[in-house]
N, C-alpha and C. Protein backbone atom coordinates (compact mmCIF):
# COMPACT_ATOMS: atom_id res chain seq x y z
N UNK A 1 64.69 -73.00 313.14
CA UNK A 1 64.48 -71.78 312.39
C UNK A 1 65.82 -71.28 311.87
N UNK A 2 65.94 -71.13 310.38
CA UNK A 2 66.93 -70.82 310.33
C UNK A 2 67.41 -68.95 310.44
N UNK A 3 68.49 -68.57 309.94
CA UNK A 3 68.74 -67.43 310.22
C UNK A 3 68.37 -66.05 310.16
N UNK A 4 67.47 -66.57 308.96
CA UNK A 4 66.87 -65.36 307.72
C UNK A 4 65.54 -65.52 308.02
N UNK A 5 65.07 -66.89 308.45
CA UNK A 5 63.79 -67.22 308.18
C UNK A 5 62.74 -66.23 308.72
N UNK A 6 63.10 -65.26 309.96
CA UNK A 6 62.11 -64.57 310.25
C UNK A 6 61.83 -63.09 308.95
N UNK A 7 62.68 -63.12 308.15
CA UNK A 7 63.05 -62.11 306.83
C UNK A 7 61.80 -62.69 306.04
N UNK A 8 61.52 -64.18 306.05
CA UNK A 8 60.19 -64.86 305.67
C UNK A 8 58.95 -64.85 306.45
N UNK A 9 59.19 -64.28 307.02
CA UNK A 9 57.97 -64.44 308.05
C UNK A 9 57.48 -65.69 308.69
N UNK A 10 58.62 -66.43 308.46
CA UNK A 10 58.31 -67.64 309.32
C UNK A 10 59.22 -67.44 310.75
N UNK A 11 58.21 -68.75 311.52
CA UNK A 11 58.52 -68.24 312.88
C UNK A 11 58.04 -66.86 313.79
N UNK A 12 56.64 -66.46 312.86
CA UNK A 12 56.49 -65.47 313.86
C UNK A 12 55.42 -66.09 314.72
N UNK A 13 55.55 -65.23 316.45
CA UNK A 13 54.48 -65.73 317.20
C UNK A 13 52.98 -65.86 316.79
N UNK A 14 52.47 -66.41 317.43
CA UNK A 14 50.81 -66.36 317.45
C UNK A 14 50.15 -65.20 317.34
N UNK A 15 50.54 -64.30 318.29
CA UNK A 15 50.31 -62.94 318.51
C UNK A 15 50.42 -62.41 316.79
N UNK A 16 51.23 -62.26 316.49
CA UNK A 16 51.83 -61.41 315.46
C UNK A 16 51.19 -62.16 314.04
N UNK A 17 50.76 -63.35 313.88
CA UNK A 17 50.11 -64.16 312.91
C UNK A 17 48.65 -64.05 312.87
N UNK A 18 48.06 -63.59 314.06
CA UNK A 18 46.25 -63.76 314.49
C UNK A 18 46.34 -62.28 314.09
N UNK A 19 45.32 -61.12 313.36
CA UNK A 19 44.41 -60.01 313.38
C UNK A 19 43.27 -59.83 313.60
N UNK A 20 42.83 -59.38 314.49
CA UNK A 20 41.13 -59.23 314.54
C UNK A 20 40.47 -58.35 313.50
N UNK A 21 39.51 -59.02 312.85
CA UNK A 21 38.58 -57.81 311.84
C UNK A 21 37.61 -57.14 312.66
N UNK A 22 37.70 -55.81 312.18
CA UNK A 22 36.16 -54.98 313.08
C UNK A 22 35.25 -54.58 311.80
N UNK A 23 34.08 -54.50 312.63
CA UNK A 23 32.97 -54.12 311.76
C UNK A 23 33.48 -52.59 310.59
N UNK A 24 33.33 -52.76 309.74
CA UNK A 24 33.92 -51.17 309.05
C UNK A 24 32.60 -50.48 309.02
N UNK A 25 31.29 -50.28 309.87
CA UNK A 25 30.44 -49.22 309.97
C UNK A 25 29.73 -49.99 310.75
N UNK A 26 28.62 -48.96 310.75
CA UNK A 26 27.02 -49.56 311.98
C UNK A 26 26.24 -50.15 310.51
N UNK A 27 25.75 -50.99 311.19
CA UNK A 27 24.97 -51.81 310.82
C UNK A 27 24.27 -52.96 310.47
N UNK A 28 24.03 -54.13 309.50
CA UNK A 28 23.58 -55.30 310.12
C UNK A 28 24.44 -56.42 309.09
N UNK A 29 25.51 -57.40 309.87
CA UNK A 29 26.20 -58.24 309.57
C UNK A 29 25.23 -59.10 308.61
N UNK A 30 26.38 -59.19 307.56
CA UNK A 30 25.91 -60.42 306.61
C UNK A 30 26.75 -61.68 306.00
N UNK A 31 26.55 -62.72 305.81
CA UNK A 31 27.70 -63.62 305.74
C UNK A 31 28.07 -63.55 304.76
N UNK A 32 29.38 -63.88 304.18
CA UNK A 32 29.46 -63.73 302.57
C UNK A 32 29.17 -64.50 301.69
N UNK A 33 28.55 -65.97 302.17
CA UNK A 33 27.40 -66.44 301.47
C UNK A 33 26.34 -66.13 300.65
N UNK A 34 26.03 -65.20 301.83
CA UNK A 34 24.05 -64.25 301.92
C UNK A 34 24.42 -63.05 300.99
N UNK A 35 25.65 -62.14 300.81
CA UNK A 35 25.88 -60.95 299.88
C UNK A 35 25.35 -61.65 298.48
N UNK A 36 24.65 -60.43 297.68
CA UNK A 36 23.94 -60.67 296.76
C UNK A 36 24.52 -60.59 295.36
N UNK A 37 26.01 -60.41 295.06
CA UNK A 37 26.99 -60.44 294.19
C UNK A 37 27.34 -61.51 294.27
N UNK A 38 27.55 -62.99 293.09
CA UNK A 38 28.12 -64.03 292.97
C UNK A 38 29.34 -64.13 293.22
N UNK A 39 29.97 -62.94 292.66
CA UNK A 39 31.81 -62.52 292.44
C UNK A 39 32.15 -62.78 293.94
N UNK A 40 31.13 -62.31 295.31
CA UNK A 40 31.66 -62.23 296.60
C UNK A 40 31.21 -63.15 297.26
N UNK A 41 29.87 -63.82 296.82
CA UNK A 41 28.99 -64.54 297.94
C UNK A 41 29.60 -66.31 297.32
N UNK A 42 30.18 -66.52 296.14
CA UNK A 42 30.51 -67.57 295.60
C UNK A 42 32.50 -67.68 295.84
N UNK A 43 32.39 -66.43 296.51
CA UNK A 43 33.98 -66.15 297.09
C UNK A 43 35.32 -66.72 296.40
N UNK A 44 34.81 -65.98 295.24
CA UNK A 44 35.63 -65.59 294.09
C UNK A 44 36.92 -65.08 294.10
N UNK A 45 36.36 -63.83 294.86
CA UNK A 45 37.83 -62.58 295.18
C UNK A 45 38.54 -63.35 296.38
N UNK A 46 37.66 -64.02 297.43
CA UNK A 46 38.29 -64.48 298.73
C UNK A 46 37.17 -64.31 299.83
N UNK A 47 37.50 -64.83 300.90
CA UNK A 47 36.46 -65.27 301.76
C UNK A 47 36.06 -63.89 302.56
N UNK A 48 35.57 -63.69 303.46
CA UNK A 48 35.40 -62.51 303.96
C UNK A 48 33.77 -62.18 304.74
N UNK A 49 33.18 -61.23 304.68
CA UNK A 49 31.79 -60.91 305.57
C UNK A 49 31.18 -59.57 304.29
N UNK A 50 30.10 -58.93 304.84
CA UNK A 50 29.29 -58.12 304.60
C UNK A 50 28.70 -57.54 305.65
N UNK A 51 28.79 -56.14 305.35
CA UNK A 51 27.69 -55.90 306.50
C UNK A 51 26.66 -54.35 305.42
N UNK A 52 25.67 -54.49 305.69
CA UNK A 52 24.47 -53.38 305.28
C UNK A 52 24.27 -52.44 305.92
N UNK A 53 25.21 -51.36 305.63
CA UNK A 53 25.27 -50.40 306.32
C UNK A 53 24.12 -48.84 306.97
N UNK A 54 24.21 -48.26 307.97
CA UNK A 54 22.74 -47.55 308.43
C UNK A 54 23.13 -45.98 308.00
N UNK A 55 24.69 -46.00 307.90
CA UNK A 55 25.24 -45.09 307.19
C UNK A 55 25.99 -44.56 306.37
N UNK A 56 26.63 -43.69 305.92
CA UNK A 56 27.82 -43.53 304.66
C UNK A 56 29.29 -43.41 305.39
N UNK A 57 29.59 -43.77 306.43
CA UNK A 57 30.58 -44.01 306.97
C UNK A 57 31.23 -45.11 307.07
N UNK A 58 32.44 -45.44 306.30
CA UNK A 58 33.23 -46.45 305.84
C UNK A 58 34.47 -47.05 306.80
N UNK A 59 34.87 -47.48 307.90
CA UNK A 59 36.31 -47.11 308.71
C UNK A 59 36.72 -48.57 308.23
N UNK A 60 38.04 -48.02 308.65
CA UNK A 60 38.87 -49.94 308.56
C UNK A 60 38.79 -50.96 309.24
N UNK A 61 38.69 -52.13 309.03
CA UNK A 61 38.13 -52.89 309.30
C UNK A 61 39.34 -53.87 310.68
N UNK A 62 40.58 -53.25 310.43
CA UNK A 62 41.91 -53.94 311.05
C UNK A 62 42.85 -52.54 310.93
N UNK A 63 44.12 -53.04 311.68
CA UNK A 63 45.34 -52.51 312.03
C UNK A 63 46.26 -52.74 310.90
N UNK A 64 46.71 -51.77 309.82
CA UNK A 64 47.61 -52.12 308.97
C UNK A 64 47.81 -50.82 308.37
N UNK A 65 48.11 -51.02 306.84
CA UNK A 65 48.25 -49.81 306.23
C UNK A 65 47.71 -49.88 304.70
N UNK A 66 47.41 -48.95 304.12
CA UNK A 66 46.52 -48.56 302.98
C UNK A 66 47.44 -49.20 302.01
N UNK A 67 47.25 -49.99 300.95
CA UNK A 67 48.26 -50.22 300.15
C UNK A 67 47.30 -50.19 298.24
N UNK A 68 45.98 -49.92 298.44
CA UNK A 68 45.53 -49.17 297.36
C UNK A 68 44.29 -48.39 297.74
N UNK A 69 43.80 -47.23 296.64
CA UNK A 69 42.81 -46.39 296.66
C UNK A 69 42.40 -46.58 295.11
N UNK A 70 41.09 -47.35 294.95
CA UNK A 70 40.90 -47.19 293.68
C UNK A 70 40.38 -45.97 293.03
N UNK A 71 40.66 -45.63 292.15
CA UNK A 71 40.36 -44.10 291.27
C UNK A 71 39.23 -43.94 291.35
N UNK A 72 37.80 -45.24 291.35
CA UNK A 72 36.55 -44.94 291.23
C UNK A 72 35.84 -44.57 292.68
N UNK A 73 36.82 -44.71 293.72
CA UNK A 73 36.69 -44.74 295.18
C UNK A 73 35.90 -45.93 295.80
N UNK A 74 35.04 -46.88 295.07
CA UNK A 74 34.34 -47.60 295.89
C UNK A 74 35.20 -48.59 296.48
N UNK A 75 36.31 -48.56 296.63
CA UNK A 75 37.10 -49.57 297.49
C UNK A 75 38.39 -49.28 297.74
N UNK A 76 38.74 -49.78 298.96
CA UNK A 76 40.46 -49.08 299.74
C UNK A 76 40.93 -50.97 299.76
N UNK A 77 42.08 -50.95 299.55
CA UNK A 77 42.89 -52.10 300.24
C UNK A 77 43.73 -51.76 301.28
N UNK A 78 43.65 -52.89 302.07
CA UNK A 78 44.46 -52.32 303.23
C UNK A 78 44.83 -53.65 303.68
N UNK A 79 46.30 -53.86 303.94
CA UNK A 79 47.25 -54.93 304.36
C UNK A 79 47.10 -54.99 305.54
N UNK A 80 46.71 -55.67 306.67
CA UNK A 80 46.67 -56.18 307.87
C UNK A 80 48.49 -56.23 308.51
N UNK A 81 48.82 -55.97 309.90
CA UNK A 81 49.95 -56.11 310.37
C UNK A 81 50.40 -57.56 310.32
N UNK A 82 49.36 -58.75 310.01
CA UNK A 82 49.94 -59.74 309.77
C UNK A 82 50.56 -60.20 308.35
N UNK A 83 50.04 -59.40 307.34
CA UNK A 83 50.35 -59.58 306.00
C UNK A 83 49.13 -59.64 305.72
N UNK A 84 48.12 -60.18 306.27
CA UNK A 84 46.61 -60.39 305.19
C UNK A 84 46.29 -59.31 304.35
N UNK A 85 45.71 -59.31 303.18
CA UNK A 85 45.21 -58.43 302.64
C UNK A 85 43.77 -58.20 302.85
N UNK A 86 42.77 -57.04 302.79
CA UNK A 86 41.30 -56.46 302.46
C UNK A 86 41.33 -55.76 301.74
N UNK A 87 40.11 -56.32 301.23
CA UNK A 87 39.51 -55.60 300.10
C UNK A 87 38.21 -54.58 300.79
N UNK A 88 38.31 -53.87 301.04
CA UNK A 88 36.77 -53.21 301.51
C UNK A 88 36.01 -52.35 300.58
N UNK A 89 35.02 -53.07 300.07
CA UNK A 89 34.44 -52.33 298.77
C UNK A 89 32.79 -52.25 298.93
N UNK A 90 32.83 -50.69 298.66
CA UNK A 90 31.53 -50.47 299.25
C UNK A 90 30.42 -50.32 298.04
N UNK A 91 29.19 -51.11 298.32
CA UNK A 91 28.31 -51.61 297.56
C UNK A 91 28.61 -52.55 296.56
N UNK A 92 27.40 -52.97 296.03
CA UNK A 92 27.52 -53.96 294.68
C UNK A 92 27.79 -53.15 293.23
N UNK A 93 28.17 -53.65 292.21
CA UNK A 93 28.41 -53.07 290.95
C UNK A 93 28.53 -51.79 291.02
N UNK A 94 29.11 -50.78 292.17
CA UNK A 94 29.48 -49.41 292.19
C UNK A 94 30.23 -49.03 291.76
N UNK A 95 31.53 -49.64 290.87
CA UNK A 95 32.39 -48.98 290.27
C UNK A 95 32.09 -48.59 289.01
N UNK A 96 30.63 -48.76 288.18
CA UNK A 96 30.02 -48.02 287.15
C UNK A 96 29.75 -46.66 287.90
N UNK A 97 29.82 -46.58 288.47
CA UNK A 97 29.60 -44.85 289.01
C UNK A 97 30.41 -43.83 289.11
N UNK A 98 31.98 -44.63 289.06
CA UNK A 98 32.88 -43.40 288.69
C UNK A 98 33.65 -42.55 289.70
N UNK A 99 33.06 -43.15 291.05
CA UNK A 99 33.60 -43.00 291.77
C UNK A 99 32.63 -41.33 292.42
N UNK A 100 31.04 -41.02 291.64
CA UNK A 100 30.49 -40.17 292.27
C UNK A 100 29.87 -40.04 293.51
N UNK A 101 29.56 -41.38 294.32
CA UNK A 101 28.81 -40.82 294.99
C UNK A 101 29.78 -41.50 296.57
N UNK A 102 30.98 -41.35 296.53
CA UNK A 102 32.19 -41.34 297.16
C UNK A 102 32.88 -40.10 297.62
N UNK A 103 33.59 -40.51 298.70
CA UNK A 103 35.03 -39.79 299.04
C UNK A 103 35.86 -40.58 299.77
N UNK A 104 36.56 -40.62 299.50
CA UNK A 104 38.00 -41.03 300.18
C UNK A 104 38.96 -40.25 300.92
N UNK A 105 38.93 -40.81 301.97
CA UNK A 105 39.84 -39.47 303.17
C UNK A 105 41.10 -40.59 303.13
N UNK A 106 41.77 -41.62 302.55
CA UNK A 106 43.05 -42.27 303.35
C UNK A 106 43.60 -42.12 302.06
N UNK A 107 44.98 -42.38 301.59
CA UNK A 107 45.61 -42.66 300.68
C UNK A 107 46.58 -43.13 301.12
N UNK A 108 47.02 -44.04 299.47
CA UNK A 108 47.62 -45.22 299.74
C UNK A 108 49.09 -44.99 300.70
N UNK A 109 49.52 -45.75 301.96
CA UNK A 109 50.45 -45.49 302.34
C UNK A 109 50.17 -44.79 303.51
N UNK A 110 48.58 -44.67 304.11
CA UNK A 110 48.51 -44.51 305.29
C UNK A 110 48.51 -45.09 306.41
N UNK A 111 49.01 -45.14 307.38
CA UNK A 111 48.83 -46.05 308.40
C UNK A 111 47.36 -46.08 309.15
N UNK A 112 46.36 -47.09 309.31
CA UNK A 112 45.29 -47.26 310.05
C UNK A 112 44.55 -48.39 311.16
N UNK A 113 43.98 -47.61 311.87
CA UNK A 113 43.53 -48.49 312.95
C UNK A 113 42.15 -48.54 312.49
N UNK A 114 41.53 -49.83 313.31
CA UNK A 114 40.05 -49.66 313.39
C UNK A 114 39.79 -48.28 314.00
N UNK A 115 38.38 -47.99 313.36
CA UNK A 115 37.95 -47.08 313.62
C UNK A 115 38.95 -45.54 312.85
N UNK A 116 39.46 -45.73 311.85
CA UNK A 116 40.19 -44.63 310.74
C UNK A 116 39.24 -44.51 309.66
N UNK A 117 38.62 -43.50 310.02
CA UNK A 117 37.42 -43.68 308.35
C UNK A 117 38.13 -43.61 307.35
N UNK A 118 37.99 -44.53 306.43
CA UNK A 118 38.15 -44.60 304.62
C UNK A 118 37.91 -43.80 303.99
N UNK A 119 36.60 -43.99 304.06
CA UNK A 119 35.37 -43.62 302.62
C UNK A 119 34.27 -42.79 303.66
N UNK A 120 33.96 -42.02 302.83
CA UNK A 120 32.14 -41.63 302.69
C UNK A 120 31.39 -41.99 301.51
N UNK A 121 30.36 -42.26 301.64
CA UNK A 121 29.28 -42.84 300.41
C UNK A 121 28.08 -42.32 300.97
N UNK A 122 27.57 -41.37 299.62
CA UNK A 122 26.29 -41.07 299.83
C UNK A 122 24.87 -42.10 299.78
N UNK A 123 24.38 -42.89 300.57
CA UNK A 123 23.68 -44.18 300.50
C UNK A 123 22.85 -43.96 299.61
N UNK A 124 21.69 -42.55 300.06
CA UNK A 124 20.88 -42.11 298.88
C UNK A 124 21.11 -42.22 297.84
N UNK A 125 22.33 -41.92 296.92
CA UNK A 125 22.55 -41.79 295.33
C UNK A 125 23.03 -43.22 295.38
N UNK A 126 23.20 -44.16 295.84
CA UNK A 126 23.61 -45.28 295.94
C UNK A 126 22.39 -46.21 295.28
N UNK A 127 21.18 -45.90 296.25
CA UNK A 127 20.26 -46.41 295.97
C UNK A 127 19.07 -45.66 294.89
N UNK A 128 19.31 -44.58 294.74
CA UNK A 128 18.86 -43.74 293.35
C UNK A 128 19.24 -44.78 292.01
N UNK A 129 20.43 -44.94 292.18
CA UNK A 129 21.33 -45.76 291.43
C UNK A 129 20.81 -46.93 291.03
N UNK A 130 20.11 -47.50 291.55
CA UNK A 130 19.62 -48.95 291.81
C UNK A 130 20.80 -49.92 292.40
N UNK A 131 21.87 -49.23 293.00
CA UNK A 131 22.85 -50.13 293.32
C UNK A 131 22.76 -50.43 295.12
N UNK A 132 22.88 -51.72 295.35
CA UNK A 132 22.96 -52.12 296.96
C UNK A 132 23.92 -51.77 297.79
N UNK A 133 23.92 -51.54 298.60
CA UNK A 133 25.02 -50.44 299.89
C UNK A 133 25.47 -51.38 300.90
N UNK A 134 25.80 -52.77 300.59
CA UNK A 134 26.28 -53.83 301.31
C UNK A 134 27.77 -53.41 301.22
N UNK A 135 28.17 -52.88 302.60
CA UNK A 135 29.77 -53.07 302.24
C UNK A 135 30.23 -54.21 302.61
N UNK A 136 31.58 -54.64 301.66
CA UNK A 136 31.55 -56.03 302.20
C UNK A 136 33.50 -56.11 302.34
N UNK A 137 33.92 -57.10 303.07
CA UNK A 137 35.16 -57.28 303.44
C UNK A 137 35.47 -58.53 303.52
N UNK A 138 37.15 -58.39 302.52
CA UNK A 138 37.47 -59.61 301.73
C UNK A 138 38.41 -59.74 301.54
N UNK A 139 39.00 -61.12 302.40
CA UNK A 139 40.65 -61.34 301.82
C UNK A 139 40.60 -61.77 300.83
N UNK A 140 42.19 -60.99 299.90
CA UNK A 140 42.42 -60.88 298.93
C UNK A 140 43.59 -61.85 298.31
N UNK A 141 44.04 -62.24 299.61
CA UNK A 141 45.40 -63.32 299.46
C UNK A 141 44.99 -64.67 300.14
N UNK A 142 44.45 -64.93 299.95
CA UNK A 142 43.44 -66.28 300.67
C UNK A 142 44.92 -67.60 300.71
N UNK A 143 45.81 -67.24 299.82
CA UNK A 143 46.88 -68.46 300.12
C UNK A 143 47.18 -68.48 301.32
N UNK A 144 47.45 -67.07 301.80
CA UNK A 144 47.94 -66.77 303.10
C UNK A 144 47.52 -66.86 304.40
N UNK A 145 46.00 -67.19 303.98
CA UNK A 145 45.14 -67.39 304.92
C UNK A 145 45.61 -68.44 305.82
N UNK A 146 45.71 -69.37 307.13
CA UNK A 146 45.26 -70.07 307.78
C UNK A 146 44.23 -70.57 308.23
N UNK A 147 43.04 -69.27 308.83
CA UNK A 147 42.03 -69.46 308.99
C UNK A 147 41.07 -67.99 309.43
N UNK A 148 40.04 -68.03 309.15
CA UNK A 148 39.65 -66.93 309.25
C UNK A 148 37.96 -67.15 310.21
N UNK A 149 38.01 -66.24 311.42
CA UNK A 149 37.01 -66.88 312.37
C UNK A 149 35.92 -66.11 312.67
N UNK A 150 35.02 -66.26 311.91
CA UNK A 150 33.87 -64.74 312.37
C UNK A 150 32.93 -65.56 313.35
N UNK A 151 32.89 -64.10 314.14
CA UNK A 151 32.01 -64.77 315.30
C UNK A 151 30.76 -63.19 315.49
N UNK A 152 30.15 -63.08 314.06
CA UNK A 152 29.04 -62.16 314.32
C UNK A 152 27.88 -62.75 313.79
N UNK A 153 26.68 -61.83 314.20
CA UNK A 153 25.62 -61.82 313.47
C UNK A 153 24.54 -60.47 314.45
N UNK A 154 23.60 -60.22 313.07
CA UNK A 154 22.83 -59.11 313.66
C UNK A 154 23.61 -58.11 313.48
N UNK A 155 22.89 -57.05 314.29
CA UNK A 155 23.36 -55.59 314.16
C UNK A 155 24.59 -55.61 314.84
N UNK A 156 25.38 -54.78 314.47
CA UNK A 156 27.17 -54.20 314.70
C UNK A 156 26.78 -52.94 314.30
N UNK A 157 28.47 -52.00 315.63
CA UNK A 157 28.54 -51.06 315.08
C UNK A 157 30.22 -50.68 314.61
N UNK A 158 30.40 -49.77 314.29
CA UNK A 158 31.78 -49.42 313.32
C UNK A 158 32.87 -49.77 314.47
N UNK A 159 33.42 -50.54 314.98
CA UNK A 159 34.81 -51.16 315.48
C UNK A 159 34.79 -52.28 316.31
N UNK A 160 33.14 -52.91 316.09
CA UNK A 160 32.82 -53.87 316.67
C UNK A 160 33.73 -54.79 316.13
N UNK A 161 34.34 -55.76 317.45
CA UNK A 161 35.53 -56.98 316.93
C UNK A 161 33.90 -58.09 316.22
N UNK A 162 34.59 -58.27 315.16
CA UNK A 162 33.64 -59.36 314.59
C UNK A 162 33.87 -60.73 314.25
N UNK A 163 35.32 -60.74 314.29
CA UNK A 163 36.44 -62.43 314.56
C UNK A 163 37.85 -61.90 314.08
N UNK A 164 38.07 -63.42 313.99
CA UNK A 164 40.12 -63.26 313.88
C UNK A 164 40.08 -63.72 312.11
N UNK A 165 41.27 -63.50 311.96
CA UNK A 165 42.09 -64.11 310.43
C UNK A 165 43.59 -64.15 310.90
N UNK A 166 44.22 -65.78 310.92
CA UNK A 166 45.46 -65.94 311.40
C UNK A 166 45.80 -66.10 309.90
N UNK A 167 47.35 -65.59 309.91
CA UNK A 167 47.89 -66.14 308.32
C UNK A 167 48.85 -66.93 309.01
N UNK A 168 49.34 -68.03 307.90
CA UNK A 168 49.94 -68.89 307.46
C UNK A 168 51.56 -68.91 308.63
């Protein structure tokens, strides 16, 4: 290893390379196969899960920090302590909405743990909407990936460990 190299992030332990993802609400795990958006289930943006949520309560999904808030609110990014990136974006085609039937309690540059609520989403106007309330969670830097290990299915609730994502 050379001198700098940990300045690269190489050479860091196991520990410090592995993050566990938690469920970001209650409700019933879905693979990102099975999500009903091509863009996510054909894992476009990057690999990741779904889950169909029982309520409008959004939390983070890992240990890191906020590094965007989109203006329309249906989605927070948040950098993992290993470097991974998430995307946590709640429902399908919700960013035609403008960001109404949202709130956002984090902004960018907050520090969060599982279990730090994000978002609120009103499910009702969600589905008034004709839009689906699958939130779903998605690395965004997939180069960085190593490997990513889900070990759910069925019902979860909001900080349930649901697998690992080691980077690179």
């Amino acid at each position: 290893m050379g001198l700098f190299d940990f300045l690269k992030g190489k050479g860091q332990n196991e520990e410090t390379k592995q993050a566990t993802l938690y469920s970001p609400c209650n409700g019933d795990f879905v693979p990102i196969e099975e999500v009903s958006d091509p863009v996510f289930s054909q894992k476009m943006m990057g690999d990741g899960f779904g889950v169909d949520p029982s309520d409008g309560k959004v939390y983070s999904p890992g240990k890191g920090k906020v590094v965007s808030v989109f203006p329309t609110k249906h989605a927070v990014g948040v950098e993992l302590d290993n470097g991974i990136e998430v995307l946590v974006h709640i429902g399908i085609d919700t960013v035609e909405l403008k960001g109404d039937p949202f709130e956002t309690v984090v902004e960018e540059g907050d520090l969060v743990e599982p279990g730090t609520l994000l978002s609120t989403v009103d499910l009702d106007k969600l589905a008034a909407a004709g839009k689906e309330t699958t939130v779903i969670v998605i690395l965004t830097n997939m180069d960085a990936v190593e490997e990513l290990d889900l070990q759910a299915d069925g019902a979860v609730s909001k900080g349930d460990p649901l697998g690992t994502v080691t980077a690179k």
